[in-house]
N, C-alpha and C. Protein backbone atom coordinates (compact mmCIF):
# COMPACT_ATOMS: atom_id res chain seq x y z
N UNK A 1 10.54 -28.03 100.33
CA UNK A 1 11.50 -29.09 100.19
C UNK A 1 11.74 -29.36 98.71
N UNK A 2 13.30 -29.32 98.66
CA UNK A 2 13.48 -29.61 96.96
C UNK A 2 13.64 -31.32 96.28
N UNK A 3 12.95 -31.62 95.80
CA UNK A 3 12.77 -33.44 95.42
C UNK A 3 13.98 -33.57 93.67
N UNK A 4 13.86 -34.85 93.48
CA UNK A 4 14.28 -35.36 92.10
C UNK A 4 13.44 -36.41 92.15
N UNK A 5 12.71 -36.66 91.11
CA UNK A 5 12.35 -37.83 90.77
C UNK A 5 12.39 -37.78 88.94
N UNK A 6 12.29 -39.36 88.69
CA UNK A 6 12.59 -39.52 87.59
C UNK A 6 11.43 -40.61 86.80
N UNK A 7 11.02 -40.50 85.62
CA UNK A 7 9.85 -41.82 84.97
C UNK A 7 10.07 -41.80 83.87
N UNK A 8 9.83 -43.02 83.29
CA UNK A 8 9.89 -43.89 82.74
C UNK A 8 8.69 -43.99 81.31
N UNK A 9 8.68 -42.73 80.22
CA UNK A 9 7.02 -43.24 79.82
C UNK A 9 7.40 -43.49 78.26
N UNK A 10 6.10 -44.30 78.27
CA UNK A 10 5.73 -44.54 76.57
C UNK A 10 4.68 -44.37 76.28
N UNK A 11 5.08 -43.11 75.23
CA UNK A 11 3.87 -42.73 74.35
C UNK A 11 2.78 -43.48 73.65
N UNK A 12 1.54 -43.48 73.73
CA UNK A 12 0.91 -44.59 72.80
C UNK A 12 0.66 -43.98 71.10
N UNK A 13 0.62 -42.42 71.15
CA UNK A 13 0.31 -41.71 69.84
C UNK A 13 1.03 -40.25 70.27
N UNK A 14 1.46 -39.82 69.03
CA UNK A 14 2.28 -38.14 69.52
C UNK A 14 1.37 -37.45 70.18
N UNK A 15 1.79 -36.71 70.44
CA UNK A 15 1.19 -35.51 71.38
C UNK A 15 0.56 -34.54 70.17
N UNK A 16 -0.30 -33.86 70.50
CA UNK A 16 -0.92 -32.56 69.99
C UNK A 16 -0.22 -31.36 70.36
N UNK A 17 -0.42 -30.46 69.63
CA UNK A 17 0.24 -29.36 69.85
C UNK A 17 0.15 -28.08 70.83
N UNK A 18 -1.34 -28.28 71.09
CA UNK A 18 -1.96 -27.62 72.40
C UNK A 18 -1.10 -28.47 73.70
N UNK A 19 -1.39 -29.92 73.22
CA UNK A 19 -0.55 -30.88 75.24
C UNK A 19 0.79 -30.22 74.96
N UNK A 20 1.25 -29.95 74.17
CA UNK A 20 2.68 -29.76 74.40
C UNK A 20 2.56 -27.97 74.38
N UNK A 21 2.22 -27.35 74.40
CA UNK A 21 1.89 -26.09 74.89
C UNK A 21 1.14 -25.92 76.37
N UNK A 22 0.20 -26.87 77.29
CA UNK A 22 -0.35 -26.98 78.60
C UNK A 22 0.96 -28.05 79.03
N UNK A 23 1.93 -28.44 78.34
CA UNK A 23 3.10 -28.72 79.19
C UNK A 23 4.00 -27.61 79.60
N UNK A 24 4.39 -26.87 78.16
CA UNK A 24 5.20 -25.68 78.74
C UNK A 24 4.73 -24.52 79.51
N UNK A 25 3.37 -24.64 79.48
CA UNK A 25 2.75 -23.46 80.76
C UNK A 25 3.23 -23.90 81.89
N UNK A 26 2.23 -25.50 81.98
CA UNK A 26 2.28 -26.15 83.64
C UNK A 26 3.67 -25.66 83.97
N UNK A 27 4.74 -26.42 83.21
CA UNK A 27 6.32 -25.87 83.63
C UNK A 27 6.94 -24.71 84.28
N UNK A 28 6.33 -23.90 83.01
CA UNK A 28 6.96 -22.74 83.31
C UNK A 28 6.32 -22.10 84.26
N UNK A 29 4.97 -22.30 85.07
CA UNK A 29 4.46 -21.90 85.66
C UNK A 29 4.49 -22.29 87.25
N UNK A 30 5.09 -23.79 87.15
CA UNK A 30 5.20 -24.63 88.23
C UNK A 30 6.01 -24.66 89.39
N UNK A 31 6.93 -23.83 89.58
CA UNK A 31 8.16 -23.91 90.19
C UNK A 31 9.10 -25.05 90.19
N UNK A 32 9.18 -25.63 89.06
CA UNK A 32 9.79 -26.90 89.09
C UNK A 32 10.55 -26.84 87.87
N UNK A 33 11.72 -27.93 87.64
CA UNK A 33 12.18 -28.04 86.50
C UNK A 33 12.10 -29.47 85.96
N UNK A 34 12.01 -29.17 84.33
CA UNK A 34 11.55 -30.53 83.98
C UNK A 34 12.13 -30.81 82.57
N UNK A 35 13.12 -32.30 82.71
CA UNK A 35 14.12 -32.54 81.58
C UNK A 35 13.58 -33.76 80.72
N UNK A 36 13.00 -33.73 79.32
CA UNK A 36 12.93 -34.79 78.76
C UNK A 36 14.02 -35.25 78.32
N UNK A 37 13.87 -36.78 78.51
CA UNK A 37 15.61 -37.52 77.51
C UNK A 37 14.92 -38.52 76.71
N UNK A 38 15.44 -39.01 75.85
CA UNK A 38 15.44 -40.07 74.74
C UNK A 38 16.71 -39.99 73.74
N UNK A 39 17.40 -41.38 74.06
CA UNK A 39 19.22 -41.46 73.34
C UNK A 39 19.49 -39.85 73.16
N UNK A 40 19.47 -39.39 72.28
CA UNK A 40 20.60 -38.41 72.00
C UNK A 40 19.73 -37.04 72.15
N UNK A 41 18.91 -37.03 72.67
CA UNK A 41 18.00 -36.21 72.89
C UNK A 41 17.55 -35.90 74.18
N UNK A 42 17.78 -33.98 74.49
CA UNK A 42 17.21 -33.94 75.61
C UNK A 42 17.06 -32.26 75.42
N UNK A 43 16.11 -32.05 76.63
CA UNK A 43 15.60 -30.70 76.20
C UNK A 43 14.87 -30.08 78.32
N UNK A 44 15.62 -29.23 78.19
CA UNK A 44 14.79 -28.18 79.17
C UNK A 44 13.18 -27.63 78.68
N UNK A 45 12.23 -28.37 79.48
CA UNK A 45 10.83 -27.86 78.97
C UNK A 45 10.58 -26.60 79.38
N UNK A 46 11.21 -25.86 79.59
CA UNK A 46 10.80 -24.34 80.30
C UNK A 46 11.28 -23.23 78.61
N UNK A 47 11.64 -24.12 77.50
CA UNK A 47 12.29 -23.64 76.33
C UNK A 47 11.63 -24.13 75.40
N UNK A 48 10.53 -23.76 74.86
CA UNK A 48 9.13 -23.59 74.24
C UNK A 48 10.04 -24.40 72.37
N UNK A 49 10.85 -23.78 71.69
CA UNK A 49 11.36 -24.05 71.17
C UNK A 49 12.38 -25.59 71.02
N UNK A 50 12.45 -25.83 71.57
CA UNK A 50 13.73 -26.97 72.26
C UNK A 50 12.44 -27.80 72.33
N UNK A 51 11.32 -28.05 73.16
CA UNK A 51 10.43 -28.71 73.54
C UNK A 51 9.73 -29.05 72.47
N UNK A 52 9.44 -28.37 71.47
CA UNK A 52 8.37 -28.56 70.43
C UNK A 52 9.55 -29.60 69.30
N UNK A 53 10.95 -29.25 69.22
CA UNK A 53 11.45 -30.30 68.28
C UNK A 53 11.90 -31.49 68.99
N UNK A 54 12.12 -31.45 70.56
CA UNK A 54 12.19 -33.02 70.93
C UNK A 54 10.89 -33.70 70.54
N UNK A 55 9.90 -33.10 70.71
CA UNK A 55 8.64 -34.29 70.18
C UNK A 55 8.64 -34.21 68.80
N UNK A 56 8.84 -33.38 67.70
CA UNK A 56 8.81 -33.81 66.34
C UNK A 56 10.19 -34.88 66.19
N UNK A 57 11.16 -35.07 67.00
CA UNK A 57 12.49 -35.73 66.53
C UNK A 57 12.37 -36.91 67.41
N UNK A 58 11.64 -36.97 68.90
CA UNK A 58 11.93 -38.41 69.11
C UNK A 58 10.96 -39.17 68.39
N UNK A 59 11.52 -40.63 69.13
CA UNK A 59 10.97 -41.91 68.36
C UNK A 59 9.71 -42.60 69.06
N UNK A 60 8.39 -42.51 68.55
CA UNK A 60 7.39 -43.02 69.44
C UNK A 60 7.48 -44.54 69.98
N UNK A 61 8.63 -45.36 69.53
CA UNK A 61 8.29 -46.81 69.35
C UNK A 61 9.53 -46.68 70.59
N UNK A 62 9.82 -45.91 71.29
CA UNK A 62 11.08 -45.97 72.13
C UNK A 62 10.67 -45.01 73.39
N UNK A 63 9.93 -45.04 74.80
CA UNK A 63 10.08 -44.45 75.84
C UNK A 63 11.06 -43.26 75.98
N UNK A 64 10.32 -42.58 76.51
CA UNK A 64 11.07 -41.35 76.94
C UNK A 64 11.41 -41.37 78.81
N UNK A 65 12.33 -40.40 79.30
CA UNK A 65 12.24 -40.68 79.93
C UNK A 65 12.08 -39.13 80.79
N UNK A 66 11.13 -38.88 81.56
CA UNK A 66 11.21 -37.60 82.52
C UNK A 66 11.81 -37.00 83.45
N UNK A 67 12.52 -36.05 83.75
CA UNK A 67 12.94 -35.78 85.29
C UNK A 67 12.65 -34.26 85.36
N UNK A 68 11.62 -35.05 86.82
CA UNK A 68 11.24 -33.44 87.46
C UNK A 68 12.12 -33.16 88.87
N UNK A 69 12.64 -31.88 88.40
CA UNK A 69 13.03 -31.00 89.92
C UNK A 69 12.29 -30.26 90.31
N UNK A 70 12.25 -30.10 92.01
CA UNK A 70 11.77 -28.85 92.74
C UNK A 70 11.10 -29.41 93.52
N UNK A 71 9.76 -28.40 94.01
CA UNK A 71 9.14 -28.25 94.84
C UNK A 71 7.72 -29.47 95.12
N UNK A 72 7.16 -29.57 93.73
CA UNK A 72 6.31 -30.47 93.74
C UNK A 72 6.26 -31.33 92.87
N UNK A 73 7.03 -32.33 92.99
CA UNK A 73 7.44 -33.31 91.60
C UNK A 73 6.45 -34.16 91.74
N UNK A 74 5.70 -34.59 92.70
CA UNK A 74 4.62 -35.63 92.71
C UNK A 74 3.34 -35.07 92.06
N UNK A 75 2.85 -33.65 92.26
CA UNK A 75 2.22 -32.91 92.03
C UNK A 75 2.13 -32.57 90.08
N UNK A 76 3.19 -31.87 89.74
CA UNK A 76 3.50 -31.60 88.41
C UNK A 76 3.41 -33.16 87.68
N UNK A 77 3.94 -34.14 88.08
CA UNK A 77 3.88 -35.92 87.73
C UNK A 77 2.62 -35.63 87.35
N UNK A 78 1.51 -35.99 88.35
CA UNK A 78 0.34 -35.97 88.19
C UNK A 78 -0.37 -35.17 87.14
N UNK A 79 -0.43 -34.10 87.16
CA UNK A 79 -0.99 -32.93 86.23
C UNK A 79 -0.30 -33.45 84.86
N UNK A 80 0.94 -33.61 84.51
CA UNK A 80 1.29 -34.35 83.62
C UNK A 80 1.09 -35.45 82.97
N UNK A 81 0.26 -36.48 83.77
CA UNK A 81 -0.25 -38.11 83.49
C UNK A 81 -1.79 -38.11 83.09
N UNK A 82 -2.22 -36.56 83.69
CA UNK A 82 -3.40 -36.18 83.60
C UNK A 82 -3.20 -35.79 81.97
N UNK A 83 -2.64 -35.09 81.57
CA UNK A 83 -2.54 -34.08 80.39
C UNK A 83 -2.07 -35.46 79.01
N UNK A 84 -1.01 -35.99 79.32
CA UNK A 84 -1.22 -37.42 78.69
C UNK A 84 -1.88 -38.32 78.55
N UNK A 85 -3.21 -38.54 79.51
CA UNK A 85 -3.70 -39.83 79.45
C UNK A 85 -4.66 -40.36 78.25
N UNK A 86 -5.31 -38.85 77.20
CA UNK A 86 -5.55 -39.07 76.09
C UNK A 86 -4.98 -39.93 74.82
N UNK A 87 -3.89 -39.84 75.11
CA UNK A 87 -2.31 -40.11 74.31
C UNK A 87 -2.10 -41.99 74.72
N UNK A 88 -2.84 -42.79 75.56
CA UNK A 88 -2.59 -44.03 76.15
C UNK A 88 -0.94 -43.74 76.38
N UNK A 89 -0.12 -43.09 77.58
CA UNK A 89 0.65 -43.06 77.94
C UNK A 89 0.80 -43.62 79.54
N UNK A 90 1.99 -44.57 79.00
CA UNK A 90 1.84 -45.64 80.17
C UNK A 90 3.16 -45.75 81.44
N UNK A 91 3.45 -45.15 82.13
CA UNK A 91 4.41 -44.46 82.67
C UNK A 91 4.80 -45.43 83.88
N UNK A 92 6.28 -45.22 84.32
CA UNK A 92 6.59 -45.92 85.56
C UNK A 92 7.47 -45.26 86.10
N UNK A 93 7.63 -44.96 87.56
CA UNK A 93 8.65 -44.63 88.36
C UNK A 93 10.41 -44.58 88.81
N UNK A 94 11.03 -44.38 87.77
CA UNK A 94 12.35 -44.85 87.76
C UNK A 94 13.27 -44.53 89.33
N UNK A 95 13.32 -43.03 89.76
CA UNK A 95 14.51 -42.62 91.24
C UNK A 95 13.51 -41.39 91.91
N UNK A 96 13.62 -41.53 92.71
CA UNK A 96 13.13 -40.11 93.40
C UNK A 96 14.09 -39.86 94.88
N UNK A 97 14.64 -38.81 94.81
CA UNK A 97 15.62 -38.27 95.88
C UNK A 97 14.87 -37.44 96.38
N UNK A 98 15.20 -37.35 97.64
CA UNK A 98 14.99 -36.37 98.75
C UNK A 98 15.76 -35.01 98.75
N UNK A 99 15.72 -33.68 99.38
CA UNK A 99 16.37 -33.08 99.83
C UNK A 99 17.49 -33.43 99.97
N UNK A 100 17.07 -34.00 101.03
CA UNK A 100 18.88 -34.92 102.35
C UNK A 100 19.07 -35.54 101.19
N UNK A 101 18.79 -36.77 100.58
CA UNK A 101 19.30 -37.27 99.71
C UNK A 101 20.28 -36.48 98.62
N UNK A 102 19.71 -35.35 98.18
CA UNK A 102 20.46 -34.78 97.21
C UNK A 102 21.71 -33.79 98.12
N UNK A 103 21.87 -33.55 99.16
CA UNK A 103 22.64 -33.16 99.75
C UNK A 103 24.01 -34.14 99.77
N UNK A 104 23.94 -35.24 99.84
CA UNK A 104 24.52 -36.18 100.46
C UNK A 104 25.33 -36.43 99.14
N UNK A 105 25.02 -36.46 98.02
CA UNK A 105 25.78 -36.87 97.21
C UNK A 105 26.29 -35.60 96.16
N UNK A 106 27.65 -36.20 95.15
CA UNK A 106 27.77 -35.39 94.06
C UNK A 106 26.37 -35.47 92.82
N UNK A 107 26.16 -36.64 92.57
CA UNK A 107 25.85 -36.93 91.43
C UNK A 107 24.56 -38.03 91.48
N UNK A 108 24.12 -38.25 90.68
CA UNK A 108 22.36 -39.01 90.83
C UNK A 108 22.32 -39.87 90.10
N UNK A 109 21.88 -41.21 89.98
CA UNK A 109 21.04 -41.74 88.50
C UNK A 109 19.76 -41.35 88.77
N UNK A 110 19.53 -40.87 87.09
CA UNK A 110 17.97 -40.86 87.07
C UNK A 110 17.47 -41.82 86.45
């Protein structure tokens, strides 16, 4: 079953360069897709390059926001909150669609 869900997080300190390398594995490894945003900024994490300058360019004092597609978005969430929780990253639940749900419509808020 294919999901959308979407969260809500704020960083407490940047990331290290290894978490943001066991992000683009988990990703790329995950069957899932996964979009960081912040204002004018956004990046496909499956693009090792793209991923490493959204975290040197966003703003720590300003939430980011996540959206995972696919197969196990609750799953990859997790492993992800896991891989942050060094970081005091404090996260909340913004949309999560269903299958049917995403059938049903053109278009989503995340």
């Amino acid at each position: 079953m294919s999901e959308l869900s979407s969260y809500q997080v704020q960083l407490r300190q940047p990331l290290e360069t290894n978490q943001i390398m066991k992000l683009y594995k988990l990703i790329s490894r995950g069957g899932c897709d996964l979009y960081l945003h912040q204002d004018q900024l956004i990046t496909d994490a499956k693009h090792l390059p793209k991923l490493l300058s959204f975290f040197l360019c966003m703003k720590m004092e300003e939430p980011l926001v996540l959206i995972i597609g696919g197969e196990r978005c609750a799953e990859i969430y997790t492993d992800i909150e896991n891989l942050w929780a060094a970081n005091g990253a404090v996260s909340t639940p913004r949309q999560q669609y269903s299958e049917a749900a995403l059938k049903n419509v053109s278009s989503v808020f995340v």
